[in-house]
Protein backbone atom coordinates (compact mmCIF):
# COMPACT_ATOMS: atom_id res chain seq x y z
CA UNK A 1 -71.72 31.48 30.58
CA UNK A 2 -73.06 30.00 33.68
CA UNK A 3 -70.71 28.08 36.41
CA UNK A 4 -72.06 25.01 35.13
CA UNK A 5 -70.97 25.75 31.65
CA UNK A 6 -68.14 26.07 32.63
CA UNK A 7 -67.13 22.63 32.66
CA UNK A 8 -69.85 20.30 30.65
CA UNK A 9 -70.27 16.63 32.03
CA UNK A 10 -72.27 13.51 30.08
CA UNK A 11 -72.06 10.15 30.44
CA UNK A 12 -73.36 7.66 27.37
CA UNK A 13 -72.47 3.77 27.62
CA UNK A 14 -70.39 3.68 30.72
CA UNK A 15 -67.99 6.29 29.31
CA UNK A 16 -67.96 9.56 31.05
CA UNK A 17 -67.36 13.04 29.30
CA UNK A 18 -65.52 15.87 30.87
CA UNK A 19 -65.02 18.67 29.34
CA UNK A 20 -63.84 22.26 30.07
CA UNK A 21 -65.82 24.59 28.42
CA UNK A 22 -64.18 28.19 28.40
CA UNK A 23 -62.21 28.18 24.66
CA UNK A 24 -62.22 31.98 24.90
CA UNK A 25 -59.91 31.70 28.01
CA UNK A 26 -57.67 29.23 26.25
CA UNK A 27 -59.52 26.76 28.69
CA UNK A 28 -57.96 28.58 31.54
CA UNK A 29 -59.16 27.57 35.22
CA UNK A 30 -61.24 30.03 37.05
CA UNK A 31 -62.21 29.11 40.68
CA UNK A 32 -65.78 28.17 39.02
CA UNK A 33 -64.20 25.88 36.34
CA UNK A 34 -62.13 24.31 38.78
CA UNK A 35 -64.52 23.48 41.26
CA UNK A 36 -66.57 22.13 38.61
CA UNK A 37 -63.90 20.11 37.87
CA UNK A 38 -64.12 18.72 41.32
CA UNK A 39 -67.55 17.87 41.10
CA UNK A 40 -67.58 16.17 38.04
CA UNK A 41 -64.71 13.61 39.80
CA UNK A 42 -67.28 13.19 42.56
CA UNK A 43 -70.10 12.02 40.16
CA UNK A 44 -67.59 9.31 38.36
CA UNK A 45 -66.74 7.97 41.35
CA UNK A 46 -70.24 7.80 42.86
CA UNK A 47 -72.12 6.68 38.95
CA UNK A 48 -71.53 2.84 39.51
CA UNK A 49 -72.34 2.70 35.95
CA UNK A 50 -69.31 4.91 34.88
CA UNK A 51 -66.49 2.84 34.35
CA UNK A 52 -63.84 5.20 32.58
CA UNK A 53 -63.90 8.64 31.71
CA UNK A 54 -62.42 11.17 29.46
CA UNK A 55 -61.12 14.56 30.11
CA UNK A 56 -61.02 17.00 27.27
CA UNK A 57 -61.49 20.55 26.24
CA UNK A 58 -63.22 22.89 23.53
CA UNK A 59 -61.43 23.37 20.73
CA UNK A 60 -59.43 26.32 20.95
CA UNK A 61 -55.50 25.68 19.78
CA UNK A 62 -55.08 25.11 23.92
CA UNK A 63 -56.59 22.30 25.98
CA UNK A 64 -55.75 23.52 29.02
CA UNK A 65 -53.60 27.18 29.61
CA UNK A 66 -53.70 26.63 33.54
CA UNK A 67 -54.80 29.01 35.95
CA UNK A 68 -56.75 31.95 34.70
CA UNK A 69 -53.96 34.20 35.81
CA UNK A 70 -56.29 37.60 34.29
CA UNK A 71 -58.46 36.21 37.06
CA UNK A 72 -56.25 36.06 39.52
CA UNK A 73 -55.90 39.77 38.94
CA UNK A 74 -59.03 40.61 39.90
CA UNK A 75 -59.59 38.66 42.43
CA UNK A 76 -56.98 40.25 44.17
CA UNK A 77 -57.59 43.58 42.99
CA UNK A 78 -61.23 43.31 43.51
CA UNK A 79 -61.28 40.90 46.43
CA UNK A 80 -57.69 41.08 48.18
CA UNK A 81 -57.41 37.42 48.48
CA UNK A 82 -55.28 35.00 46.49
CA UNK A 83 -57.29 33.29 43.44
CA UNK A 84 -56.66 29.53 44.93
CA UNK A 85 -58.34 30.38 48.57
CA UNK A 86 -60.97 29.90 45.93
CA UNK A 87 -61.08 26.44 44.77
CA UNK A 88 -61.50 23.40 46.93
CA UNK A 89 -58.85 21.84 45.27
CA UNK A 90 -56.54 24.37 43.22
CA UNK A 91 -53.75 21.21 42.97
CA UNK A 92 -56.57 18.78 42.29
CA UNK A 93 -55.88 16.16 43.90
CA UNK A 94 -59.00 14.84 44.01
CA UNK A 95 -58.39 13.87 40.20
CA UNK A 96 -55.54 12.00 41.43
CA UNK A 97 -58.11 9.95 43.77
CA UNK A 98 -60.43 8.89 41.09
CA UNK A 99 -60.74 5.42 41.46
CA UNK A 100 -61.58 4.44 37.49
CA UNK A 101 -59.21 5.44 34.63
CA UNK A 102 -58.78 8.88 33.35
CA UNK A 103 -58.47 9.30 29.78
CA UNK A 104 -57.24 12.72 28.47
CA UNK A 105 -57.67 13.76 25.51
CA UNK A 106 -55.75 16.67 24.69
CA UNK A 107 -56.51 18.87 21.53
CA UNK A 108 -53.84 21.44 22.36
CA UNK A 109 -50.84 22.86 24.25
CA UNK A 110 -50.49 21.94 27.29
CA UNK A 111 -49.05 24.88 29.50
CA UNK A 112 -48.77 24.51 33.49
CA UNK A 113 -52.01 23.69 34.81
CA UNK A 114 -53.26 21.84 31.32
CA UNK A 115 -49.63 19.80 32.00
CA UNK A 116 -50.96 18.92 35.83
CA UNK A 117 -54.07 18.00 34.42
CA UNK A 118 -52.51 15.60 32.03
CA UNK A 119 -50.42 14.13 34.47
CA UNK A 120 -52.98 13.38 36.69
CA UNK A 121 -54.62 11.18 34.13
CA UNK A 122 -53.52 7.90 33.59
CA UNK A 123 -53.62 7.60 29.73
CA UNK A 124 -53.31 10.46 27.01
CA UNK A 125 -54.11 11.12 23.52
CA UNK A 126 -52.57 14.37 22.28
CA UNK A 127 -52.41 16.36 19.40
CA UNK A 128 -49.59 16.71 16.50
CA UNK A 129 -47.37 19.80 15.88
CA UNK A 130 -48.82 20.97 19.90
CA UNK A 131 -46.47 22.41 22.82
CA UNK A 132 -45.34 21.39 26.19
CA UNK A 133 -44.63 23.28 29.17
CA UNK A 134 -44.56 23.96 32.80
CA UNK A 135 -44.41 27.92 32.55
CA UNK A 136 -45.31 28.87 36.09
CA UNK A 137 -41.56 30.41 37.24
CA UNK A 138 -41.03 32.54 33.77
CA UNK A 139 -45.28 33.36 33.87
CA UNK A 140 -46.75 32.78 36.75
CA UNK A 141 -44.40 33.31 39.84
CA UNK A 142 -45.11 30.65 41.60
CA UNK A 143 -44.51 27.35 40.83
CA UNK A 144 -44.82 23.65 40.07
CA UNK A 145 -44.57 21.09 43.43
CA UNK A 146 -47.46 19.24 41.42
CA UNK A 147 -45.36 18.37 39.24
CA UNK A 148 -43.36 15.77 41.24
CA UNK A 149 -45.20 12.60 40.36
CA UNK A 150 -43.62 13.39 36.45
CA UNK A 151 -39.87 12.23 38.36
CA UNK A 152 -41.91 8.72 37.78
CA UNK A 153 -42.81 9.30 33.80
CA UNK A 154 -39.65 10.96 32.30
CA UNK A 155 -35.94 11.73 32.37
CA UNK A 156 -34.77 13.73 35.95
CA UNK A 157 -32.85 16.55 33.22
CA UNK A 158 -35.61 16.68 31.19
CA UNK A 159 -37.90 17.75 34.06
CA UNK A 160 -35.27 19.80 35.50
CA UNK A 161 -34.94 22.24 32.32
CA UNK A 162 -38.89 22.02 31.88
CA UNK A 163 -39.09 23.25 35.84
CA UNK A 164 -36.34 25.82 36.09
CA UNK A 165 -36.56 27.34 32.26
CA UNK A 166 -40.26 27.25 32.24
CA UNK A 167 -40.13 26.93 28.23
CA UNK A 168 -42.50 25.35 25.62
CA UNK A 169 -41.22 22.20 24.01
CA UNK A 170 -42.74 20.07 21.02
CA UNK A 171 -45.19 17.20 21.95
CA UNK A 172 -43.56 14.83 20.08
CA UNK A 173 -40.81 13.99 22.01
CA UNK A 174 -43.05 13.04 25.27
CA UNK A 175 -44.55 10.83 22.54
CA UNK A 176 -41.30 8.95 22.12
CA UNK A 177 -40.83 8.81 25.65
CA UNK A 178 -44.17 7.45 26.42
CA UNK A 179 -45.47 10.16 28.49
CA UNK A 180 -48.33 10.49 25.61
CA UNK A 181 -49.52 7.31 24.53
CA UNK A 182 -50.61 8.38 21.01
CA UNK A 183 -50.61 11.03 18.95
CA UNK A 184 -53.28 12.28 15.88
CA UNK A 185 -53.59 14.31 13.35
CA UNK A 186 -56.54 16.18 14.04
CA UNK A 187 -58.66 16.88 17.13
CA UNK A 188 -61.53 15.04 15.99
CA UNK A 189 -58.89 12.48 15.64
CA UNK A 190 -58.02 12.74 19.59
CA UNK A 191 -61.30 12.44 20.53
CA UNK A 192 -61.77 9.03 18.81
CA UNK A 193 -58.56 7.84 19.64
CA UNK A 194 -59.81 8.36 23.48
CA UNK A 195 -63.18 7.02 22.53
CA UNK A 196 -61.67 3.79 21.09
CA UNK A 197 -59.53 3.58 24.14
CA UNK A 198 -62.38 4.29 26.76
CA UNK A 199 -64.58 1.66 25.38
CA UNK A 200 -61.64 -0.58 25.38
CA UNK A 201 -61.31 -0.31 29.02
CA UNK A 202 -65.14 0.05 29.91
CA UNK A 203 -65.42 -3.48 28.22
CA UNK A 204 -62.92 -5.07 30.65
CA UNK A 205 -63.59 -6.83 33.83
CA UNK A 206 -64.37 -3.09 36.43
CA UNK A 207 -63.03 -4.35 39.75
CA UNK A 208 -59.79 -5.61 37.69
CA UNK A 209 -59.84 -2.43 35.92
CA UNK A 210 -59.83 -0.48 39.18
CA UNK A 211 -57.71 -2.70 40.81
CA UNK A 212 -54.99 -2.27 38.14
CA UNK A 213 -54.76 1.42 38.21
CA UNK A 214 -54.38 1.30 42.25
CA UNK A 215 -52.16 -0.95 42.37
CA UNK A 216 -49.65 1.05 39.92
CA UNK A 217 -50.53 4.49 41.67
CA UNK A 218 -50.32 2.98 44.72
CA UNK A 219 -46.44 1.25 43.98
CA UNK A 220 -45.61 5.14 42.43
CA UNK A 221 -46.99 7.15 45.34
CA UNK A 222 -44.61 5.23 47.97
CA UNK A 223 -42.49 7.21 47.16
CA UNK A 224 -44.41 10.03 45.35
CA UNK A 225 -46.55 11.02 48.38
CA UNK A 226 -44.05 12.20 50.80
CA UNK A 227 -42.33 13.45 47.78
CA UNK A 228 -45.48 16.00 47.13
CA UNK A 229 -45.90 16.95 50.67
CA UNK A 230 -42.25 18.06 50.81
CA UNK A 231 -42.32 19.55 47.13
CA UNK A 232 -45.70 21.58 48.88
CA UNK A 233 -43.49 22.97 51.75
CA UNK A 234 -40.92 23.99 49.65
CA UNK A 235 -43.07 25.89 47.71
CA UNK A 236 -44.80 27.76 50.33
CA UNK A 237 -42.51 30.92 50.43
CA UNK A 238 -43.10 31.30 46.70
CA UNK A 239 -47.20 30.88 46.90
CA UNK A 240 -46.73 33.27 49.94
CA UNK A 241 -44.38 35.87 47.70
CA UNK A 242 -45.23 38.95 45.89
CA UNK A 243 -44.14 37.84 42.66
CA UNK A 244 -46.89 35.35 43.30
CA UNK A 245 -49.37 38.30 42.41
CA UNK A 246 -46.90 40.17 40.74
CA UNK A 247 -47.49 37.16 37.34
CA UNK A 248 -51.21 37.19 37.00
CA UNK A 249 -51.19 41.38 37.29
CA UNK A 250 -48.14 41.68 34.42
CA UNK A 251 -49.88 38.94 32.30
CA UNK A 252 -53.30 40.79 33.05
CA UNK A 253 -51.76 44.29 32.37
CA UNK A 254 -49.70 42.83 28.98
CA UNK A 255 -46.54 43.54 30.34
CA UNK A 256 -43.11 41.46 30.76
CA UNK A 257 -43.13 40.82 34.71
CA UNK A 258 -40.80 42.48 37.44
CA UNK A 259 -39.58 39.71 39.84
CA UNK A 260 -38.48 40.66 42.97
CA UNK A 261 -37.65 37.49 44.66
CA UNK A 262 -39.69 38.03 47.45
């Protein structure tokens, strides 16, 4: 599969599709897929004739597993340098900066970086009997400070146990809670839901569309911002650790991992 492929882009009627390609990875993130990523939010924003888009993924049980952590392996095996001196944007920000609304639709778990992903869009279809989680201190060894802007979309305990346990939990209680807007039955089910809903939005007035989701981003981030940039410090000593590497090489090498705290 080619770097392109990685991540598949279309847009028909005003709707942009974005889609990660890479089902036999669980739709994991490698630098390539990632980048691409970062591309594709480049072309909404510049395509005056895209007005929403949708993020989704191949079908695969998984719409987003997070970092490719058996390619963080070998990048650092192979390479010696950490996987996200890789990407241009390995928190992906520039997602967050997408001036028209984001529509994810989500036909699987989502697990760490598939979580930041859905976060960062601003409304999301998801699929029944599917997990949650933010797994990155019990897989991973690193952490989650992109997960701060969630302190504005549910319960402070909730997130708390979710951060620190770094366990799956059932979808349908961020349903309830309104973090998901809807649920389906089906992932062909998702999809339309997302299609209904893009079309929805793509028929509104665009400069009150836009204007809308700034404005509510914009009241958030006040406080979300300076809340990230700390989180991001925090989190330094951990990015910087050996049990940073030591996750992707026990995940890669099947094996439970060996923190050292350091």
């Amino acid at each position: 599969m080619s770097d392109a492929d990685s991540v598949l882009y279309e847009v028909r009627d005003g709707i942009a599709t974005v889609k990660i390609n890479r089902p036999e990875m669980r739709n994991a993130l490698s630098p390539a897929a990632a980048n691409r990523l970062y591309e594709c939010w480049d072309a909404v924003d510049a395509d005056k004739d895209v007005r929403v888009a949708i993020l989704t993924s191949s079908d695969c049980g998984t719409f987003c597993a997070g970092l490719d952590l058996r390619e963080a392996a070998r990048v650092k095996k192979e390479e010696g340098v950490d996987i996200l001196t890789k990407m241009k944007d390995p928190f992906h920000s520039r997602q967050r900066r997408v001036a028209k609304p984001i529509i994810a639709a989500m036909t699987g778990h989502l697990i760490a970086g598939g979580m930041m992903l859905s976060l960062n869009s601003d409304l999301r279809v998801g699929l029944k009997g599917t997990q949650v989680g933010i797994t990155e201190t019990r897989i991973a060894g690193r952490g989650s400070p992109w997960a701060i802007p969630l302190l504005w979309m549910l319960p402070q305990p909730l997130l708390m146990e979710m951060v620190l346990t770094g366990e799956l939990y059932p979808i349908e209680p961020f349903h309830e809670l309104r973090f998901i807007n809807y649920l389906e039955d089906t992932p062909d089910a998702v999809r339309a839901r997302a299609q209904q809903l893009a079309e929805r939005i793509r028929d509104n007035a665009p400069l009150s569309v836009m204007a809308g989701k700034e404005a509510i981003l914009t009241a958030m981030s006040a406080g979300c911002e300076a809340g990230m940039a700390l989180a991001h410090n925090i989190y330094r000593a951990a990015y910087a650790s050996e049990d940073a590497q030591e996750g992707p090489r026990a995940f890669a090498e099947k094996r439970k991992p060996v923190w050292k705290g350091r």
